[in-house]
N, C-alpha and C. Protein backbone atom coordinates (compact mmCIF):
# COMPACT_ATOMS: atom_id res chain seq x y z
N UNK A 1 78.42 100.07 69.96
CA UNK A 1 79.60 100.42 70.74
C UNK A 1 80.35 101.53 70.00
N UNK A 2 80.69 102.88 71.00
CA UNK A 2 81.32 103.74 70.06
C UNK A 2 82.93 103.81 70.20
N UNK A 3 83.45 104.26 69.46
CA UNK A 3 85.24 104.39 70.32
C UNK A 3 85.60 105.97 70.24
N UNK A 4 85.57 106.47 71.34
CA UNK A 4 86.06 108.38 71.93
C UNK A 4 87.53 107.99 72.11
N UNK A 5 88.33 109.20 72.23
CA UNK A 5 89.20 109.26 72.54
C UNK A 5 89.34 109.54 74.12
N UNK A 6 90.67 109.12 74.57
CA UNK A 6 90.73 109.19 76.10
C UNK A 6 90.12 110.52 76.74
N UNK A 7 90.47 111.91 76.20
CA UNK A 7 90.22 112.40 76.91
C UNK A 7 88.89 112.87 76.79
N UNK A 8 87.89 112.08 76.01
CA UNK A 8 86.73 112.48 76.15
C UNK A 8 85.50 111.91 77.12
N UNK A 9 86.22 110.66 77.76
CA UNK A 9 85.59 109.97 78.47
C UNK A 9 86.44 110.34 80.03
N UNK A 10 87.40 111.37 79.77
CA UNK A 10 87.90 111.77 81.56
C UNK A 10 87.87 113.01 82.05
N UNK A 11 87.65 113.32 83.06
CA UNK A 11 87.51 114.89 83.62
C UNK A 11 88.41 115.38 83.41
N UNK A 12 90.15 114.65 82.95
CA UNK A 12 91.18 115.71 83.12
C UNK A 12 92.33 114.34 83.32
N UNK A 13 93.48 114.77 82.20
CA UNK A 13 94.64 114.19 82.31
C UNK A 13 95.53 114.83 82.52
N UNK A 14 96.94 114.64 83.58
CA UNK A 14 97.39 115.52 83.96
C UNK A 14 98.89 114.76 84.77
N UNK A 15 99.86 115.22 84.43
CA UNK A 15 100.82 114.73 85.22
C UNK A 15 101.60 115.07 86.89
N UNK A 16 102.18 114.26 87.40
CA UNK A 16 102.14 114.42 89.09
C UNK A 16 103.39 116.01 89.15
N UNK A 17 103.70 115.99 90.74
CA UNK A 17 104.70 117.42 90.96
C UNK A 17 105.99 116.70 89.85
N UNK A 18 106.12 117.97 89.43
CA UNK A 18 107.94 117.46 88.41
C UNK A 18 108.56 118.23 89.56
N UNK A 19 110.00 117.58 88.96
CA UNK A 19 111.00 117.73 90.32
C UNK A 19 111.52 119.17 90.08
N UNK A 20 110.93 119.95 89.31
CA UNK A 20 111.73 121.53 89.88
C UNK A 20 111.00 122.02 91.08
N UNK A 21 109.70 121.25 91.39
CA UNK A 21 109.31 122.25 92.06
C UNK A 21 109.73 121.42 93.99
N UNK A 22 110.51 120.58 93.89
CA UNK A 22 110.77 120.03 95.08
C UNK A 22 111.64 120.60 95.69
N UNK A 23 112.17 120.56 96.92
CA UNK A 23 113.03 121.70 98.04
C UNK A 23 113.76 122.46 97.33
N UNK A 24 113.40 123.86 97.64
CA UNK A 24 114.52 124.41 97.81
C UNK A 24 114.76 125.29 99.21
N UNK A 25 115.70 125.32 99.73
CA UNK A 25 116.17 125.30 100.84
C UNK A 25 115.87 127.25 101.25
N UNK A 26 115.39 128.30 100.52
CA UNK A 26 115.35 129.23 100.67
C UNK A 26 114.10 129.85 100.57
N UNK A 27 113.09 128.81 100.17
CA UNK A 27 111.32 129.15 100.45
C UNK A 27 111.08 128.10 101.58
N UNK A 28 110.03 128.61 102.20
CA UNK A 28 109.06 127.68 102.71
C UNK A 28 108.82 126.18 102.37
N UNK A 29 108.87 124.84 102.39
CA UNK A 29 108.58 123.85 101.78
C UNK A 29 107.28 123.25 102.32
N UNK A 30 106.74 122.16 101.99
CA UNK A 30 106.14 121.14 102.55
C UNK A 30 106.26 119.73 102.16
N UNK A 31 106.23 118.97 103.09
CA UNK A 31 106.26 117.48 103.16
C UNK A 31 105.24 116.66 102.66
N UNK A 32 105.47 116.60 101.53
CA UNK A 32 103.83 115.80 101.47
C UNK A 32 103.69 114.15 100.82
N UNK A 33 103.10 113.49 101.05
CA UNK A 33 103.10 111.78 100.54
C UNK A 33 102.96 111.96 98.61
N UNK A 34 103.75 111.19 98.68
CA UNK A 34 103.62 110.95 96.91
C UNK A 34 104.04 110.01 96.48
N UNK A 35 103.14 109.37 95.70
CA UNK A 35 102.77 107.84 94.72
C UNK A 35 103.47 108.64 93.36
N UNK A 36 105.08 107.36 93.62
CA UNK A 36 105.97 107.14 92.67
C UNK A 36 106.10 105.89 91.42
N UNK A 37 106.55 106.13 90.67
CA UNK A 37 106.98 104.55 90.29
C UNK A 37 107.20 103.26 90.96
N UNK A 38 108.33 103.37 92.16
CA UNK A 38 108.47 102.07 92.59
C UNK A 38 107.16 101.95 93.24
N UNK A 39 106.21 102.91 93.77
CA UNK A 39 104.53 101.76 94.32
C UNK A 39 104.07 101.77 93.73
N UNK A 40 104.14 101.53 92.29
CA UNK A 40 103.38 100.67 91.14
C UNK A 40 103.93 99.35 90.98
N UNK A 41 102.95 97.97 91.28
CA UNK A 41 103.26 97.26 90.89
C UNK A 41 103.61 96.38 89.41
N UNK A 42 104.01 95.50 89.46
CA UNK A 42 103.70 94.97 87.93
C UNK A 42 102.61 94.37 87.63
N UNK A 43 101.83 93.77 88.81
CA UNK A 43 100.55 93.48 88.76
C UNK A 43 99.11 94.25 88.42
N UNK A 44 99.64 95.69 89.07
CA UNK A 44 98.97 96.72 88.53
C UNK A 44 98.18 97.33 90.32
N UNK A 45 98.91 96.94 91.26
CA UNK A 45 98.32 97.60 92.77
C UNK A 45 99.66 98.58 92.93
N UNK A 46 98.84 99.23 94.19
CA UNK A 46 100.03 100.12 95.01
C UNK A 46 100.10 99.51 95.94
N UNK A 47 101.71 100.00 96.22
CA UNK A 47 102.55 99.22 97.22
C UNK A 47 102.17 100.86 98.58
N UNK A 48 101.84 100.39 99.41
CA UNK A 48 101.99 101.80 99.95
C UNK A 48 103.17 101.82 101.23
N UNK A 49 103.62 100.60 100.94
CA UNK A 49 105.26 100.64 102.07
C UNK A 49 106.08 101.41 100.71
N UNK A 50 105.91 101.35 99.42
CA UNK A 50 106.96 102.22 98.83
C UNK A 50 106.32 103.31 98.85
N UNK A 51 105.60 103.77 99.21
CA UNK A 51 105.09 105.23 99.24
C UNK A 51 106.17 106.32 99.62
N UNK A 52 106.48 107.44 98.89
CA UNK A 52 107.33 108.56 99.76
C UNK A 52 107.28 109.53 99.98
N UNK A 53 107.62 110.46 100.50
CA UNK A 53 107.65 112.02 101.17
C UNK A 53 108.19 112.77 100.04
N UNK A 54 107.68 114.07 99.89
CA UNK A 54 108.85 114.75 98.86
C UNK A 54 108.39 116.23 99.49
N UNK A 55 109.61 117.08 99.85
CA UNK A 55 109.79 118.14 99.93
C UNK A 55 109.43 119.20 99.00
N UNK A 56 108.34 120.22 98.91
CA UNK A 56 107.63 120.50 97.94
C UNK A 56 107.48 122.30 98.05
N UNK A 57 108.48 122.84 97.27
CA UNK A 57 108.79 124.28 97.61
C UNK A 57 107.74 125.10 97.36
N UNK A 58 107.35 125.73 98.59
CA UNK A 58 105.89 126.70 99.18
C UNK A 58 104.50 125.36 98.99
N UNK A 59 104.78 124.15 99.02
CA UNK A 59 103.91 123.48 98.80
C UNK A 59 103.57 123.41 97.30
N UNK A 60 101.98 122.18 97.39
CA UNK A 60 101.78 122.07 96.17
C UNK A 60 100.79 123.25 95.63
N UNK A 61 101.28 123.46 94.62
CA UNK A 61 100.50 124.28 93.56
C UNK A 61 98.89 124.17 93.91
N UNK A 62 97.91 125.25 93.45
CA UNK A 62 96.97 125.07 93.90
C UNK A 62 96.19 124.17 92.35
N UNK A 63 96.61 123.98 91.63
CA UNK A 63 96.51 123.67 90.07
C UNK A 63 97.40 122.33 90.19
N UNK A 64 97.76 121.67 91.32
CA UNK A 64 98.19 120.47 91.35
C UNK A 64 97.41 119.75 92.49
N UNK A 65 96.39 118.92 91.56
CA UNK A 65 95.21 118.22 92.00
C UNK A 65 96.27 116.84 93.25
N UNK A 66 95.53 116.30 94.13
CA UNK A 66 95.93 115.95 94.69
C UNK A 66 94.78 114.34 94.09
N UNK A 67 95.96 112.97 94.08
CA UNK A 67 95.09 111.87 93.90
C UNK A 67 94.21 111.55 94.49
N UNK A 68 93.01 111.01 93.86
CA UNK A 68 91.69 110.68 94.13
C UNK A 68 90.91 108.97 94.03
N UNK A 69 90.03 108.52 94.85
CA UNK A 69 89.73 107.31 94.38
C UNK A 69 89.32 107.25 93.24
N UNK A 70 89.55 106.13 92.15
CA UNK A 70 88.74 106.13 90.92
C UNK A 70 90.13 106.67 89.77
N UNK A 71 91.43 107.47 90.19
CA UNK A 71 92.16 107.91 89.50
C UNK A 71 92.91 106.47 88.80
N UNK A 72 93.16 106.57 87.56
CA UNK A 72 94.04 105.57 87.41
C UNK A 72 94.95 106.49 86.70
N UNK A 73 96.55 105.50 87.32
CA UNK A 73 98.03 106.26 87.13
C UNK A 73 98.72 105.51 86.53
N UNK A 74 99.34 105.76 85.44
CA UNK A 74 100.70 105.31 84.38
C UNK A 74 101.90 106.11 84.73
N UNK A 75 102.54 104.69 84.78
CA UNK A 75 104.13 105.64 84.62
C UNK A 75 104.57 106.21 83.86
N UNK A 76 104.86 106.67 83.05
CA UNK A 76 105.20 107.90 81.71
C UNK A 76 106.77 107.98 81.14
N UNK A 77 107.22 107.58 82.50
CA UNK A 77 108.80 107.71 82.67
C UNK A 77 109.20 105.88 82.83
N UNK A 78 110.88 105.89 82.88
CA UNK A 78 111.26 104.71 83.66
C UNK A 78 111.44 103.80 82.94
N UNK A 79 111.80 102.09 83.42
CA UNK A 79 112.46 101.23 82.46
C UNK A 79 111.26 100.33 81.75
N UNK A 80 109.95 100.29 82.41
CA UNK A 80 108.90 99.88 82.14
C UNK A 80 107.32 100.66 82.36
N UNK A 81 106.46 100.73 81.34
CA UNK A 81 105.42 100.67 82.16
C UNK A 81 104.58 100.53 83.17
N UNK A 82 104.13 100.73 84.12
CA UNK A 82 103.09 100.18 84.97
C UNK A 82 101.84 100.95 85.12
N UNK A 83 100.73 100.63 85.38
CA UNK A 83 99.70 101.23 85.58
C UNK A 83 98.86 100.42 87.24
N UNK A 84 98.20 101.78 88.10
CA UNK A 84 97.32 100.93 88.80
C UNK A 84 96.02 102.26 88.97
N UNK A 85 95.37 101.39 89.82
CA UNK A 85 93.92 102.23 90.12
C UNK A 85 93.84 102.05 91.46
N UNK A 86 93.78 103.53 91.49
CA UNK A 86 93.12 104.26 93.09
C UNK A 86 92.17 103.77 93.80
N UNK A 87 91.84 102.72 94.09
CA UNK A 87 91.10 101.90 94.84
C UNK A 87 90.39 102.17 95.92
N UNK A 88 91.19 103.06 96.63
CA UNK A 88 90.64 103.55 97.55
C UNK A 88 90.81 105.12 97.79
N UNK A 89 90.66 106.12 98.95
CA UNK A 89 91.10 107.45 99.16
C UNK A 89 92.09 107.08 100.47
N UNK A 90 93.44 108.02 99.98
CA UNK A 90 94.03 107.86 101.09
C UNK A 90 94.17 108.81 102.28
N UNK A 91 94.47 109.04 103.49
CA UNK A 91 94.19 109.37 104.72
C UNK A 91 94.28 110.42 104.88
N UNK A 92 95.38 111.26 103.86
CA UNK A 92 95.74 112.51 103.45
C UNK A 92 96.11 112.57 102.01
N UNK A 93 95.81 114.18 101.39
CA UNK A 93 95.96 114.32 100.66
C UNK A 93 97.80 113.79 99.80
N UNK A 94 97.55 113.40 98.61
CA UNK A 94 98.93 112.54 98.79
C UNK A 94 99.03 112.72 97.14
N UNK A 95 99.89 113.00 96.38
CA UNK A 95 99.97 113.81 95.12
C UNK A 95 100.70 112.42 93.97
N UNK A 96 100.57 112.51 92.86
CA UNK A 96 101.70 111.56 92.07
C UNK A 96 102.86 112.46 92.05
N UNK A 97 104.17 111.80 91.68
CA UNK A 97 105.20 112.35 91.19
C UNK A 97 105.20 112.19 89.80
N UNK A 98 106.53 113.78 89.05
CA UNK A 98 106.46 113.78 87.80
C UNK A 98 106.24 112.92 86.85
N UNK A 99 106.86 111.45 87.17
CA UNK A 99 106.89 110.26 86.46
C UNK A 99 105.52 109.78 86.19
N UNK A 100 104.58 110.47 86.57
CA UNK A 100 103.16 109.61 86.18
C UNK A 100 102.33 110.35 85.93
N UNK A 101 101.27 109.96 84.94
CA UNK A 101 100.50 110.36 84.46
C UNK A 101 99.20 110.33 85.46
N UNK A 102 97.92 111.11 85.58
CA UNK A 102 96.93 110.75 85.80
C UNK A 102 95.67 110.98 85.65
N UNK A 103 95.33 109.69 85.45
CA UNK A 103 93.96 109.69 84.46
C UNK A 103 92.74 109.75 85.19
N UNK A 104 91.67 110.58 85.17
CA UNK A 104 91.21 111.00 86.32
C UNK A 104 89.29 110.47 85.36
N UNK A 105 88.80 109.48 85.05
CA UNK A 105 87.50 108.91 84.41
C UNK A 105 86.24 109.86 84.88
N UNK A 106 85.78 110.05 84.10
CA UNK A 106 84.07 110.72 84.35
C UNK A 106 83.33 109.03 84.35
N UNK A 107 82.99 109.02 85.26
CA UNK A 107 82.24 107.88 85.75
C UNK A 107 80.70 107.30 85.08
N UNK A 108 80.53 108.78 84.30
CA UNK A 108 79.31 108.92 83.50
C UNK A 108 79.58 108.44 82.87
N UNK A 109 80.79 108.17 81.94
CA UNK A 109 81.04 107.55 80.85
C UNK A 109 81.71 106.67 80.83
N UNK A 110 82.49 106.35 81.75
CA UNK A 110 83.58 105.34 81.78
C UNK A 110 83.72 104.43 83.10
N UNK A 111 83.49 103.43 83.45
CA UNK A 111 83.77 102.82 84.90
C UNK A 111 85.69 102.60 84.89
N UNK A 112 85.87 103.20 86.20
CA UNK A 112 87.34 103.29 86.17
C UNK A 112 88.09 102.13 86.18
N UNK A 113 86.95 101.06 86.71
CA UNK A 113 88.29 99.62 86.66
C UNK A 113 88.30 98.98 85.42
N UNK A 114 87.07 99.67 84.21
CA UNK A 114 87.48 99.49 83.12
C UNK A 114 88.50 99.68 82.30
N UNK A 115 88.26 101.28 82.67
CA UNK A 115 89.63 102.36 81.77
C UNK A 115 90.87 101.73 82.05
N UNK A 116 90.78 100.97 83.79
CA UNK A 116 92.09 100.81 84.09
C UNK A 116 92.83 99.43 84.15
N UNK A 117 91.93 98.58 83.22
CA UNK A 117 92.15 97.55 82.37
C UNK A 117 92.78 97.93 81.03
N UNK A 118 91.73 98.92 80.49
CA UNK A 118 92.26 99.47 79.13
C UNK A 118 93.68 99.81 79.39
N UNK A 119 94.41 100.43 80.31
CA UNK A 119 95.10 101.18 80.24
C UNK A 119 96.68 99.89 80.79
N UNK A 120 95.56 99.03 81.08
CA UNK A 120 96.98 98.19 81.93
C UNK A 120 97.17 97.21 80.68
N UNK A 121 96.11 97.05 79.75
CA UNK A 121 96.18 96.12 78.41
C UNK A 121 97.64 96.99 77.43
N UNK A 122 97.04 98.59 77.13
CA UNK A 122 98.32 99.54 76.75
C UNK A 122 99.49 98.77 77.58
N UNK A 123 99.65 99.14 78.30
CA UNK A 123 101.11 98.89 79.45
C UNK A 123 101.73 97.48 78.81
N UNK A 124 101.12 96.99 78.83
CA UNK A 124 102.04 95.24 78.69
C UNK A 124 101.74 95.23 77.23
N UNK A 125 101.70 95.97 76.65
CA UNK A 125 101.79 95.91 74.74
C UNK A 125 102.81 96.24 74.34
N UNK A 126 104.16 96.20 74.57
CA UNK A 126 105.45 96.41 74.16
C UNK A 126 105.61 97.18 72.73
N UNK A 127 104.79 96.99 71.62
CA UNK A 127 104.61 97.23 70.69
C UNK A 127 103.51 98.36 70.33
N UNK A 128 102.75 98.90 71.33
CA UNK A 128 102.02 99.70 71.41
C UNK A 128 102.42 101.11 71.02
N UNK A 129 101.97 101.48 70.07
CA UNK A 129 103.05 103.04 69.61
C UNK A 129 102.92 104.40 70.56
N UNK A 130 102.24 104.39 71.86
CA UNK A 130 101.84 104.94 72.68
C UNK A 130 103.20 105.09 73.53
N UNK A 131 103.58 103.62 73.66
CA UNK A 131 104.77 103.41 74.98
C UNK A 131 105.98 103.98 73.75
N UNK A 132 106.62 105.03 73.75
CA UNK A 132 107.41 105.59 72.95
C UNK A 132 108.65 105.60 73.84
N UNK A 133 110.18 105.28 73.11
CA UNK A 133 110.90 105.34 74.13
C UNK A 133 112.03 106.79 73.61
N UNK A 134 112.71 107.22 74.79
CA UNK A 134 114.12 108.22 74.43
C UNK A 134 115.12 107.72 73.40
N UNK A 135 116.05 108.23 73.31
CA UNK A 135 117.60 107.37 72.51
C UNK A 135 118.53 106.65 74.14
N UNK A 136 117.77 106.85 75.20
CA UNK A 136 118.19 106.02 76.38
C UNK A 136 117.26 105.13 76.11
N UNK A 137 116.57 104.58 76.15
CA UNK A 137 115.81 103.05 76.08
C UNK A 137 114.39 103.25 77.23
N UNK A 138 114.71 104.95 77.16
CA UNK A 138 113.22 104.74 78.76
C UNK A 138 112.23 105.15 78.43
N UNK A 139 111.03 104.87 78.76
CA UNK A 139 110.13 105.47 78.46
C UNK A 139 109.98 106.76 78.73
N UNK A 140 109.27 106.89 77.43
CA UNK A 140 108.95 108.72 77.11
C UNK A 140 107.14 108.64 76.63
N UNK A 141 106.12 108.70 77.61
CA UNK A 141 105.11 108.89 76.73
C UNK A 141 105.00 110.42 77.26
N UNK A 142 103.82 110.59 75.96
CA UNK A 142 103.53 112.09 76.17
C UNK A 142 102.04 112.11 76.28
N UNK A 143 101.73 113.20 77.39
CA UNK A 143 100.86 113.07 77.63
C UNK A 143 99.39 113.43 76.53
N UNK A 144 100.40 113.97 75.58
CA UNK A 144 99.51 114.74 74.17
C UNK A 144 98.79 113.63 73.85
N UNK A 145 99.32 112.03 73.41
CA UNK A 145 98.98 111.21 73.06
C UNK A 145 98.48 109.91 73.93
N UNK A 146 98.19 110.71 74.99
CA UNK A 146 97.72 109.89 76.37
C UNK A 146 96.27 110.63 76.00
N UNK A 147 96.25 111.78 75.39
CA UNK A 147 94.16 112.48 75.15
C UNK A 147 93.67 111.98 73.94
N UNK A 148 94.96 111.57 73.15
CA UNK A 148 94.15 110.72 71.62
C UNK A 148 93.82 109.17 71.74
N UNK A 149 94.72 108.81 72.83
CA UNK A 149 94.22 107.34 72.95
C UNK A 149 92.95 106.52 72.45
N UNK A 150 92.75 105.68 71.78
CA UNK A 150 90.70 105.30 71.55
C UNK A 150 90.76 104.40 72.50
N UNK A 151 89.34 104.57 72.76
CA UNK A 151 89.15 103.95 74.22
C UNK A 151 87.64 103.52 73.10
N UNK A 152 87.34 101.54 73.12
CA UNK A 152 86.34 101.35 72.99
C UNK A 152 85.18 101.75 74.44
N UNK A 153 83.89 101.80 74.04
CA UNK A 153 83.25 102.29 75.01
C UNK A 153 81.78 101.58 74.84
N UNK A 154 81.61 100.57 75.27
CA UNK A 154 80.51 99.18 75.45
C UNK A 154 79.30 100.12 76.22
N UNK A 155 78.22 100.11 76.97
CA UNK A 155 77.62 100.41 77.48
C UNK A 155 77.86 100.15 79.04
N UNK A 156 77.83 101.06 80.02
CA UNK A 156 78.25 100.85 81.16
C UNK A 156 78.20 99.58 82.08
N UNK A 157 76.91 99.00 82.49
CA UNK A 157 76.64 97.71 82.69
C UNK A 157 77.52 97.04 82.27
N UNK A 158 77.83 96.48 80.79
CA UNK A 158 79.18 95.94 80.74
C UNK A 158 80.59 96.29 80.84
N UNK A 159 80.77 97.37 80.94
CA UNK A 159 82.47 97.97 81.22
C UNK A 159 82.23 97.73 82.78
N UNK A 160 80.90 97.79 83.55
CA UNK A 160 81.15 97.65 84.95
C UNK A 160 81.85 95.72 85.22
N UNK A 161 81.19 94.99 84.21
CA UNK A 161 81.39 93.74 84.21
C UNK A 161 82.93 93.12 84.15
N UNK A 162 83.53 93.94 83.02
CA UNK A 162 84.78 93.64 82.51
C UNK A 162 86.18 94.13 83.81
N UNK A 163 85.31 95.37 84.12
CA UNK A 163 86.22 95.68 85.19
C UNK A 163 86.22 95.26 86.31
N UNK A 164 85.20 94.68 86.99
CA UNK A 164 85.47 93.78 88.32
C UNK A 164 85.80 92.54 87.69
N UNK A 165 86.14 91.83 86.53
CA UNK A 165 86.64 90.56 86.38
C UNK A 165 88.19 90.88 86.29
N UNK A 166 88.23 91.74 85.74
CA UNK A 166 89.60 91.62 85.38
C UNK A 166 90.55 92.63 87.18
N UNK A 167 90.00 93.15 87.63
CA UNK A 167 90.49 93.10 88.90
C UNK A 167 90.18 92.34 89.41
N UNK A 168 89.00 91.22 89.59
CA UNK A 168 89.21 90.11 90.51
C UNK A 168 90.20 89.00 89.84
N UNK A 169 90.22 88.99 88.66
CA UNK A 169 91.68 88.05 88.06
C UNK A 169 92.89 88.54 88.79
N UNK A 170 93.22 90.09 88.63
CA UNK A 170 94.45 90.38 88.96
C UNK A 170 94.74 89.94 90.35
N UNK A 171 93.26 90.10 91.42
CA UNK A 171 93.44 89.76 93.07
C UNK A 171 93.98 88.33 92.96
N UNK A 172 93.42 87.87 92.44
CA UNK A 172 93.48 86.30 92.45
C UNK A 172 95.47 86.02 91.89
N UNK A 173 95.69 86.63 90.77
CA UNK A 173 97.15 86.31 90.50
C UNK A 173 98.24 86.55 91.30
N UNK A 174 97.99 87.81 91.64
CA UNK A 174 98.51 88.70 92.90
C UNK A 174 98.89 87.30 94.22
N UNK A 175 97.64 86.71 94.21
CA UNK A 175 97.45 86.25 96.02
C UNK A 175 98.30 84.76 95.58
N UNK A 176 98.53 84.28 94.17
CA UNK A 176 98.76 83.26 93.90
C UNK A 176 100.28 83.62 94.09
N UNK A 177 100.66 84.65 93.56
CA UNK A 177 102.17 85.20 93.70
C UNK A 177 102.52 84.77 94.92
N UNK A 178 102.01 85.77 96.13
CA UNK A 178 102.39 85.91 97.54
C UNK A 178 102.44 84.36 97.83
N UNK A 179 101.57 83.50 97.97
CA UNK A 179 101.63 82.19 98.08
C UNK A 179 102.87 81.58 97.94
N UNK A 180 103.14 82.15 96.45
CA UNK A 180 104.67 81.03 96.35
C UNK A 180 105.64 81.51 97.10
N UNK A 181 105.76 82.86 96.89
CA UNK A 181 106.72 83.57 97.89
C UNK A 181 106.90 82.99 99.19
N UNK A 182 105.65 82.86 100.14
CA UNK A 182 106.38 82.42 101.10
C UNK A 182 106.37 81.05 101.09
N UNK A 183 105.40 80.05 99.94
CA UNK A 183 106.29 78.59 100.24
C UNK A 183 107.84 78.82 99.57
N UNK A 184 108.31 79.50 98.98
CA UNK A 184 109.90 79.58 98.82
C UNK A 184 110.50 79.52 100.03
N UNK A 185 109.78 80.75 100.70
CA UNK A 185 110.76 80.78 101.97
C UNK A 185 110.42 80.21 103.12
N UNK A 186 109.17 79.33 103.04
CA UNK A 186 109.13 78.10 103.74
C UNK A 186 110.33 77.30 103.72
N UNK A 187 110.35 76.82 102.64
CA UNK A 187 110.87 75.33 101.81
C UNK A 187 112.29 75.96 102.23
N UNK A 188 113.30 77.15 102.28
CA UNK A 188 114.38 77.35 102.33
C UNK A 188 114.83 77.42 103.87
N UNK A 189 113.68 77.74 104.53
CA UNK A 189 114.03 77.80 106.24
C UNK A 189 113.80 76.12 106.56
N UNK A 190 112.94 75.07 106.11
CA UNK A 190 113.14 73.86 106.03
C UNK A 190 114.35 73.03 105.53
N UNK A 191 114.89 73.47 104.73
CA UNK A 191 116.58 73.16 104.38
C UNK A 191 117.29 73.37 104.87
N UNK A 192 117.90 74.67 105.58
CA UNK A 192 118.25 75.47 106.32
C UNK A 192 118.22 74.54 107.74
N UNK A 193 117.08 74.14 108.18
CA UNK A 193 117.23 73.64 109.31
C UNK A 193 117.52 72.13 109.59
N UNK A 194 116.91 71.32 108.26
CA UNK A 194 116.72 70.01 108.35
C UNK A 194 118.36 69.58 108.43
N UNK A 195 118.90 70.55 107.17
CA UNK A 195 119.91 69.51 106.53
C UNK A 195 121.51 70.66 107.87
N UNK A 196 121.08 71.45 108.54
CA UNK A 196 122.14 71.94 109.35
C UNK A 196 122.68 71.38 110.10
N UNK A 197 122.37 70.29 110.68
CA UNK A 197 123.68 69.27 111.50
C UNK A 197 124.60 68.71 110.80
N UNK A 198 124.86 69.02 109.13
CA UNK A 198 125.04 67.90 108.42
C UNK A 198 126.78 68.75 107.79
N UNK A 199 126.52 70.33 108.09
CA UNK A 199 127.50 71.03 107.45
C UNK A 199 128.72 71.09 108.74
């Protein structure tokens, strides 16, 4: 087993539109979908009801890659970490915002739901010297030290292994979540109704 650094096992790390280049009211703009912080979960999926629009002056850059399946994205910015993986392609081209990083795997070398284990193991390491914070308390990583990262690197067959377990763990925690959620709000519309003749 060898250990490369991140960016030797990815086609290209690279962060989403930063906000200078969003409306300005005296060029041309465009509207385009962009995966922010809040649709990163803590679980590590996208939310795509938080998905949002951002006004994007003369459009996006032609040097601003648009997200891809297989991409996995860190937040960079913000009060916490999160990381998820591109799971799928979405319907239109649909970009990250400044706040995130994205890590884009050569598949030759890396299976992405591996990397994006690796990368969600980083995330919840509080102590990880990677997650660096401002003199505000927020995260500040840089992407300099998002290409030195070591990334162990097993033989594919098994990084393919590790990474459908540990996304089928996360499906599974995920669905256990939603579960309670709505027996909460079962159990509270059952109170609500049982005990209402009584007030």
């Amino acid at each position: 087993m060898s250990i490369l650094s991140l960016s030797e096992v990815c086609f290209r790390i690279f962060t989403g539109i930063p906000p200078r280049n969003r409306v300005d009211k005296l060029q041309g703009s465009l509207s385009v979908p962009v995966l922010g912080i809040r649709a990163l979960t803590h679980d590590g999926t996208i939310d795509p009801v938080a998905m949002e629009k951002m006004e994007v002056a003369g459009g996006p850059r032609p040097s601003q890659p648009n997200l891809c399946k297989h991409d996995v994205v860190l937040s960079i910015r913000g009060n916490m970490p999160k990381c998820a993986l591109v799971q799928v392609d979405f319907p239109e081209p649909t970009y990250a915002s400044g706040n995130l990083a994205v890590i884009r795997p050569d598949p030759a070398k890396v299976d992405p739901a591996y990397l994006w284990a690796i990368i969600m193991r980083v995330s919840r390491d509080i102590r990880h010297p990677l997650l660096t914070r401002a003199t505000t308390q927020q995260l500040s990583i840089r992407v300099g030290g998002l290409h030195k990262l070591p990334v162990w690197v097993p033989p594919l067959s098994e990084q393919k292994r590790i990474g459908e377990a540990a996304l089928a763990l996360r499906d599974a925690v995920t669905a256990e979540r939603r579960a309670l959620e709505v027996g909460e709000q079962t159990f509270d519309s059952f109170l609500l109704e049982a005990v209402e003749h009584y007030e």
